[in-house]
Protein backbone atom coordinates (compact mmCIF):
# COMPACT_ATOMS: atom_id res chain seq x y z
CA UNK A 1 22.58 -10.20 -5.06
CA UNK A 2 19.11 -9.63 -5.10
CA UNK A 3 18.76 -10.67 -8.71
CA UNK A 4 16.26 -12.44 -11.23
CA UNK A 5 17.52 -11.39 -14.36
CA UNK A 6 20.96 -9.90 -16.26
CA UNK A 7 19.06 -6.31 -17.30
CA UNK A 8 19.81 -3.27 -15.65
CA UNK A 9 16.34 -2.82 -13.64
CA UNK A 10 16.02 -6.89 -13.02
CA UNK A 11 17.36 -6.70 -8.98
CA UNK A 12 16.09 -5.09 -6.57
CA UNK A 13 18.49 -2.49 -5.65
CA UNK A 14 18.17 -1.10 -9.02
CA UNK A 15 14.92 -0.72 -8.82
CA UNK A 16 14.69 0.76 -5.44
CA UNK A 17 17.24 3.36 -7.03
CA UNK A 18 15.37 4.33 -9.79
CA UNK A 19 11.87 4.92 -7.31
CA UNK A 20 14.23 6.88 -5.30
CA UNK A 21 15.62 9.15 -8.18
CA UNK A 22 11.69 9.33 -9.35
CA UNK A 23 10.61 10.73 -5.69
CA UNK A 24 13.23 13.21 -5.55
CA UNK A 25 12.68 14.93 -8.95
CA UNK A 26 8.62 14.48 -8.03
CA UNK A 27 9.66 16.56 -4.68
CA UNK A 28 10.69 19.31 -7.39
CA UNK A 29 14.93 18.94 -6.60
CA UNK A 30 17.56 19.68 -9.45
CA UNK A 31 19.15 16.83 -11.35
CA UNK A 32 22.11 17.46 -9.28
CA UNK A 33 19.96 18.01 -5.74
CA UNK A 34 17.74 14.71 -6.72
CA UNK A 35 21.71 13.04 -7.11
CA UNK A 36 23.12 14.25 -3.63
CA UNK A 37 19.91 12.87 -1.94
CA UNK A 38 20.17 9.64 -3.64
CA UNK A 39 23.67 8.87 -2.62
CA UNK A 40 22.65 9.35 0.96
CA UNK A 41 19.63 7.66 0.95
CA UNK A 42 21.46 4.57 -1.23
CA UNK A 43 24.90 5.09 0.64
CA UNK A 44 24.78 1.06 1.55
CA UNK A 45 24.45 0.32 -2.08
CA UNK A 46 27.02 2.58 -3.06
CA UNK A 47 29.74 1.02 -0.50
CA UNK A 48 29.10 -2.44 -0.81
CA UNK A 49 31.41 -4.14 -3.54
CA UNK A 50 28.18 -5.96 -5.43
CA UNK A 51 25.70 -3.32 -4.84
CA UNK A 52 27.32 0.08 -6.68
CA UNK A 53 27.22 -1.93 -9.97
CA UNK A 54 23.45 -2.34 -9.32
CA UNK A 55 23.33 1.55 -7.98
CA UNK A 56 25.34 3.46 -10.93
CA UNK A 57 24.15 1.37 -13.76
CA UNK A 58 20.58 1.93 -12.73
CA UNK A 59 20.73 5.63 -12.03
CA UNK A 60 22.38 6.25 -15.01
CA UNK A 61 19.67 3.94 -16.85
CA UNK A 62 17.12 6.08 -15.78
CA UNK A 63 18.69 9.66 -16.02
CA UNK A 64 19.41 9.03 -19.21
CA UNK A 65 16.14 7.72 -20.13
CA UNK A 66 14.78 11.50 -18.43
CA UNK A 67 17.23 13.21 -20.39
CA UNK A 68 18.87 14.35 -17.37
CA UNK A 69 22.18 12.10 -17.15
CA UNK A 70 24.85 14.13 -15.54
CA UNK A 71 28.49 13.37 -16.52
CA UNK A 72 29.76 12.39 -13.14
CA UNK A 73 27.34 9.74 -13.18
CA UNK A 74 28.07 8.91 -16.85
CA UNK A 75 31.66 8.68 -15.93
CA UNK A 76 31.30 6.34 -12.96
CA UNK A 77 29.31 3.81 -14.88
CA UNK A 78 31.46 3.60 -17.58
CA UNK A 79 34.15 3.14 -15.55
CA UNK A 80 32.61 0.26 -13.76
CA UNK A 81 31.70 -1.36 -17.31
CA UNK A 82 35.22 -0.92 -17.76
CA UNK A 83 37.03 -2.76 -14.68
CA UNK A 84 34.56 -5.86 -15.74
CA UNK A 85 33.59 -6.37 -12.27
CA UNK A 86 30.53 -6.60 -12.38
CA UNK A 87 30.95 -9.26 -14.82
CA UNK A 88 32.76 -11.56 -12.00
CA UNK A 89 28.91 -11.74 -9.96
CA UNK A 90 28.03 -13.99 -13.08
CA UNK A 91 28.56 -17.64 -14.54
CA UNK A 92 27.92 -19.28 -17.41
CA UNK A 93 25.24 -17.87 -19.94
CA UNK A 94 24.07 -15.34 -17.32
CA UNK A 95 27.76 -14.11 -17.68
CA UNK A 96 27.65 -13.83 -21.21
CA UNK A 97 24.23 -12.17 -21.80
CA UNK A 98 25.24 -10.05 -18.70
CA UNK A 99 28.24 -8.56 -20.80
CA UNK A 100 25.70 -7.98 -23.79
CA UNK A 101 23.65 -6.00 -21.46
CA UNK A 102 26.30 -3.92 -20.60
CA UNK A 103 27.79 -3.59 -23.68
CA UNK A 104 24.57 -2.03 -25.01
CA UNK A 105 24.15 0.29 -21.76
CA UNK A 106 27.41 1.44 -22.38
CA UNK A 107 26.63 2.53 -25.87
CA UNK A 108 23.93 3.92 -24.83
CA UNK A 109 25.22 6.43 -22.12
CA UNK A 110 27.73 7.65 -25.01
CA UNK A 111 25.06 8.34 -27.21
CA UNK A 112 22.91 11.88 -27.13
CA UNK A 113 19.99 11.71 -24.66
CA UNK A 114 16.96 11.81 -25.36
CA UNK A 115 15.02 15.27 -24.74
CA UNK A 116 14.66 16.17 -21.22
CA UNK A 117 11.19 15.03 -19.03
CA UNK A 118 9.78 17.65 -17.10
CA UNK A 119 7.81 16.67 -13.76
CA UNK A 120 4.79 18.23 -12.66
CA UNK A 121 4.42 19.66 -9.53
CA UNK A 122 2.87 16.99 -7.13
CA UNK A 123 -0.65 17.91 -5.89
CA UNK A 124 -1.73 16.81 -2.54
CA UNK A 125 -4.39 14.36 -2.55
CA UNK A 126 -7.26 15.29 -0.06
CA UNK A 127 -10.03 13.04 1.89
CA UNK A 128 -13.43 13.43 0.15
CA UNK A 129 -15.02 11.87 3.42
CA UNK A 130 -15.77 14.57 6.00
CA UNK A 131 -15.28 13.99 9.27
CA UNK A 132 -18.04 11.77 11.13
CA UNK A 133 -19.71 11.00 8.14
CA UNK A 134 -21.86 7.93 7.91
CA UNK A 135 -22.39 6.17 4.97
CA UNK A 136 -23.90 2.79 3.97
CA UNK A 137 -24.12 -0.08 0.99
CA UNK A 138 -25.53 -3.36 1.13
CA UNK A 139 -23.76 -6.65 -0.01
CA UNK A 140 -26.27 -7.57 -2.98
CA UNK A 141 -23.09 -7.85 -5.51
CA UNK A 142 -23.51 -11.19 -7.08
CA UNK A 143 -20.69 -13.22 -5.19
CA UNK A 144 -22.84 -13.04 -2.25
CA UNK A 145 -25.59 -14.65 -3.45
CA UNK A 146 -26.77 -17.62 -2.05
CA UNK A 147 -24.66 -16.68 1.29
CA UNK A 148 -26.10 -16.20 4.57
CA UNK A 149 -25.13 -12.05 4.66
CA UNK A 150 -26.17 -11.84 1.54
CA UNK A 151 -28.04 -7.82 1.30
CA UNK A 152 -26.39 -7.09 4.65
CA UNK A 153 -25.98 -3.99 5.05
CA UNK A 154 -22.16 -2.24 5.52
CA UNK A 155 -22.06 0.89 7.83
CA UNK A 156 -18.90 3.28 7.08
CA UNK A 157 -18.09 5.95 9.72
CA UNK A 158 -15.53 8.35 9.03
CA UNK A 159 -12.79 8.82 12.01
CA UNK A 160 -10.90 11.44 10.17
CA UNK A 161 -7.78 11.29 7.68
CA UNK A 162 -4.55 10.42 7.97
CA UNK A 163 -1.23 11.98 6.38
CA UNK A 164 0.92 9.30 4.48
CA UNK A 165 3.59 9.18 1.81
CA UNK A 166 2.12 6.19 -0.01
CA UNK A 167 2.97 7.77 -3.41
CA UNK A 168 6.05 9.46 -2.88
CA UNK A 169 8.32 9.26 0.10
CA UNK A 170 8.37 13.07 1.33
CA UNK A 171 5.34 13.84 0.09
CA UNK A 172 2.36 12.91 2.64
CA UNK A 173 -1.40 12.87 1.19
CA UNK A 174 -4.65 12.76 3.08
CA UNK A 175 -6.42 9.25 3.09
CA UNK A 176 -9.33 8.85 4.79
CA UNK A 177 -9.57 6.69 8.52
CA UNK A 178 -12.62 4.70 8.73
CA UNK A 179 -14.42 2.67 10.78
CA UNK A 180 -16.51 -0.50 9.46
CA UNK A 181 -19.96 -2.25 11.02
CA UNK A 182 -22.40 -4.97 9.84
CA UNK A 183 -26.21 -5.11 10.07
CA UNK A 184 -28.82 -6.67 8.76
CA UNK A 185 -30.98 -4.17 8.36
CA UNK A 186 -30.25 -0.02 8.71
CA UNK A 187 -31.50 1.43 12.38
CA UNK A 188 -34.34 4.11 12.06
CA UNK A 189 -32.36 6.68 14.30
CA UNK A 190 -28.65 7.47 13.20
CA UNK A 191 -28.19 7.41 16.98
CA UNK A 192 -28.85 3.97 17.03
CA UNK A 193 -25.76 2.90 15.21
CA UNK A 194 -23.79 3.52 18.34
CA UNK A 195 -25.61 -0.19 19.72
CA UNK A 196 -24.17 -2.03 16.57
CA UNK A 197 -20.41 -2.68 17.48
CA UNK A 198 -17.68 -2.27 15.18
CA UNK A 199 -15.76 -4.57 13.03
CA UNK A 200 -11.81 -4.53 13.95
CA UNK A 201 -8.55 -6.19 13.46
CA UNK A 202 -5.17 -6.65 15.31
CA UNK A 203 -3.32 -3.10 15.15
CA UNK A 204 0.66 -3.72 15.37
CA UNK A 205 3.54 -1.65 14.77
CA UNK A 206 7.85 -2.48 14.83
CA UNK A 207 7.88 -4.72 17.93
CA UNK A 208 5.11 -6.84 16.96
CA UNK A 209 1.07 -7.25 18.01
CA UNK A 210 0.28 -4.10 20.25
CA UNK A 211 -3.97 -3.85 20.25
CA UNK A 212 -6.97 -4.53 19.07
CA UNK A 213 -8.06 -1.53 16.95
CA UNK A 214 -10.92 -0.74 14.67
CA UNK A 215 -10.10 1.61 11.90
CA UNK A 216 -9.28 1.10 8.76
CA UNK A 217 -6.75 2.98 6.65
CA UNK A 218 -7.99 3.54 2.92
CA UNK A 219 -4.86 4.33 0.63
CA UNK A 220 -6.26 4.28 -2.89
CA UNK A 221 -9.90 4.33 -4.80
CA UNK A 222 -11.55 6.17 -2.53
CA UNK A 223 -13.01 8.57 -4.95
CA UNK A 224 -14.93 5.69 -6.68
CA UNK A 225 -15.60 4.26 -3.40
CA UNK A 226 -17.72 6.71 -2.23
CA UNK A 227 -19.97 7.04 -5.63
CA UNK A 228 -20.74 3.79 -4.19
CA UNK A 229 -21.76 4.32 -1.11
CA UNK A 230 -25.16 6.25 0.22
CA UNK A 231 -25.09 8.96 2.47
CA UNK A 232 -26.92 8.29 5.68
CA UNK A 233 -26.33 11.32 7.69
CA UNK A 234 -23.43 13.24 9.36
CA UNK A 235 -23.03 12.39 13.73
CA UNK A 236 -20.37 12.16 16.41
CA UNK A 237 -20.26 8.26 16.89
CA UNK A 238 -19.40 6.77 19.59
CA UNK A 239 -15.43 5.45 19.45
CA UNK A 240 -14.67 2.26 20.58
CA UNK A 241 -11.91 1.52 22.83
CA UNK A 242 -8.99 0.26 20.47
CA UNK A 243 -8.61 -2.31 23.89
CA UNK A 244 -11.25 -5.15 23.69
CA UNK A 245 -12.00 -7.16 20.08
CA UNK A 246 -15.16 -8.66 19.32
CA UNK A 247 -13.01 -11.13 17.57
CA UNK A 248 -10.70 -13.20 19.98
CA UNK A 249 -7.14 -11.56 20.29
CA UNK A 250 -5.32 -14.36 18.84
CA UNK A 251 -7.14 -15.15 15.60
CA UNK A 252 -5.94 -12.03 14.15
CA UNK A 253 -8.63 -12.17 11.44
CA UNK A 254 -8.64 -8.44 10.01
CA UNK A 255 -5.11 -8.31 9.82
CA UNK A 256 -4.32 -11.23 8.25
CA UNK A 257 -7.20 -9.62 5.56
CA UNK A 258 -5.91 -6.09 5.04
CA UNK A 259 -2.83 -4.96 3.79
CA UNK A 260 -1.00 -3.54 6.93
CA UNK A 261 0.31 -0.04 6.45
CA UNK A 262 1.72 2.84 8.92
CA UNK A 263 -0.47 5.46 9.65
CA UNK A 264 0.79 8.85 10.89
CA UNK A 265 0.74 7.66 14.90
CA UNK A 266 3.42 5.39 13.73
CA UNK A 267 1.44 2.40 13.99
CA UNK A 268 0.36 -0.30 11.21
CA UNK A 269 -3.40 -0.07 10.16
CA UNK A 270 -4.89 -2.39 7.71
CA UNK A 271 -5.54 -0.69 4.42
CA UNK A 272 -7.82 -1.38 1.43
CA UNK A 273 -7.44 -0.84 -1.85
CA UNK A 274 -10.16 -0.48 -4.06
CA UNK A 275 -14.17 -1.22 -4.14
CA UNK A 276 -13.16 -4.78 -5.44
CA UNK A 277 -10.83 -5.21 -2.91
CA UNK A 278 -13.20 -4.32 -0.03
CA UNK A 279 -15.88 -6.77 -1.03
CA UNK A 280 -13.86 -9.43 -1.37
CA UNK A 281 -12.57 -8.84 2.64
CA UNK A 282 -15.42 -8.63 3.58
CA UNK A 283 -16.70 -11.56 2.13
CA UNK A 284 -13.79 -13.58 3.84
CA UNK A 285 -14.51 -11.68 6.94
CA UNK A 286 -18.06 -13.02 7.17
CA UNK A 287 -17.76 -16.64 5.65
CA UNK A 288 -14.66 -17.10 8.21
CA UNK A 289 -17.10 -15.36 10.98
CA UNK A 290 -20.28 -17.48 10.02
CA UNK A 291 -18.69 -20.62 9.19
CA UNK A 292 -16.37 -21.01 12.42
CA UNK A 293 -17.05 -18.48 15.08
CA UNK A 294 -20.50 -18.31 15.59
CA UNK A 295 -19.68 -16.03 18.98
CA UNK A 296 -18.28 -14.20 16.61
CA UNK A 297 -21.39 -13.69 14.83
CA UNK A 298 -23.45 -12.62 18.43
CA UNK A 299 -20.77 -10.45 19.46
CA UNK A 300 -21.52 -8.19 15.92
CA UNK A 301 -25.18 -8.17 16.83
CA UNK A 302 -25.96 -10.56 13.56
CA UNK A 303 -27.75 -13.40 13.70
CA UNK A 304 -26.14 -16.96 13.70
CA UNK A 305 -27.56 -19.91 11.36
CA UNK A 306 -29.58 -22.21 12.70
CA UNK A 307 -27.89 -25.55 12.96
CA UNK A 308 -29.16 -28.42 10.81
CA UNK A 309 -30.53 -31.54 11.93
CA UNK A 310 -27.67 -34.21 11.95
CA UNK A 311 -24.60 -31.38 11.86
């Protein structure tokens, strides 16, 4: 059932109802537009015998809640209050508080809604970071004192952006596509960045592990991010080859750090979310690096620890 609790918007079909409902009035559709999409987008929900209970209650929750219930859908989940089947998914006290729940939604739909929410048009969200931009920050934020990178420096080159619906299906905005590297001290020349190789992580998409790719996909905070960073200096880097990790292919280290997400050439790309975020990947990214794979280490162009006598 998909359940953890006997109110309305404690499953998960409910819930994925009432995002969907949210999306399509967001995209700017009529009450009774927003509806039609709904019931083809839900259609599984709505012809499974469990699931419409889940389905009507919730989107008549909600569009009442808006001010925007609309009487066929009023109707229907009356009606299903009424034939007490949804009652019959219960036992015990669940059962019992489950037919409170309803009782009270019931009274609710039959009372006068609420004035009607209005939705602001959606504004596309656009990259801040230009193309080929090259920016830089060092790691001097107290949880890495006392660790071997501590004041390395972080390079971030700007790929592009990428076109995702992260916020609301249907509605792609513009994150940006970066690329990360580590040094331990900034190169005089901006050319000289190309020499230091990049930082990646396993790229996959539907069927599984594809490649080894380098980019990184950065969905939210990146307005804040960048009053972080310092501007070193706009140049057409050198790509890497997505084929060919500095990390070995099977310790999947980046992925297993970032959030994986689909980017707009339908494959997944790790994301990050957030200055706080970053720095903490990072930090696992180098302890892991420093502590276990030393070739690791080389193959960034950063220098290894010395081993200690009797280790």
């Amino acid at each position: 059932m998909g359940a953890w609790g006997v109110k309305i918007f404690q499953s998960d079909v409910a819930l994925d109802v009432k995002e969907e409902f949210k999306a399509e009035l967001l995209l700017g559709k009529s009450d009774e537009e927003a509806l039609k999409s709904v019931l083809e987008l839900c259609r599984d929900f709505v012809n499974d015998m469990d699931d419409q209970y889940d389905f009507w209650f919730a989107i008549a929750s909600y569009s009442y809640e808006l001010g925007r219930l609309l009487p066929e859908v009023k109707d229907k989940a009356i009606s299903l209050i009424d034939d007490g089947g949804d009652l019959e998914r219960w036992e015990g006290r669940e059962k019992t508080k489950r037919e409170a729940v309803l009782k009270e939604l019931k009274a609710k739909l039959l009372s006068e809604q609420p004035p009607r929410k209005e939705f602001k048009p959606l504004k596309k969200k656009v990259s801040p970071l230009a193309v080929n931009d090259i920016y830089y920050f060092q790691l001097n934020d107290e949880r890495f004192k006392g660790k071997i990178y501590y004041n390395y420096y972080v390079i971030v080159l700007v790929d592009g952006a990428a076109c995702v619906d992260f916020r609301v299906r249907g509605f792609p905005d513009e994150y940006p596509l970066i690329y990360l590297k580590f040094c331990t001290s900034l190169p005089e020349r901006i050319e000289d960045l190309d020499k230091i190789p990049m930082a990646n992580y396993s790229l996959h998409g539907k069927e599984g592990y594809i490649k080894e790719d380098h980019r990184v996909l950065m969905v939210d905070g990146f307005r804040g991010f960048k009053k972080k960073l310092n501007y070193l200096g706009n140049y057409d880097f050198k790509r890497e080859d997505a084929i060919g990790s500095v990390y070995d292919q099977h310790y999947e280290i980046f992925y297993k750090s970032f959030k994986p997400v689909i980017g707009k050439d339908g494959l997944w790309h790790g994301s990050i979310l957030g200055w706080d975020i970053l720095l903490r990947e990072i930090d696992y990214i180098l302890g892991v690096s420093f502590d276990y794979y030393p070739k690791m280490v080389e193959k960034l162009g950063l220098k290894a620890p010395e081993k200690r006598e009797g280790t």
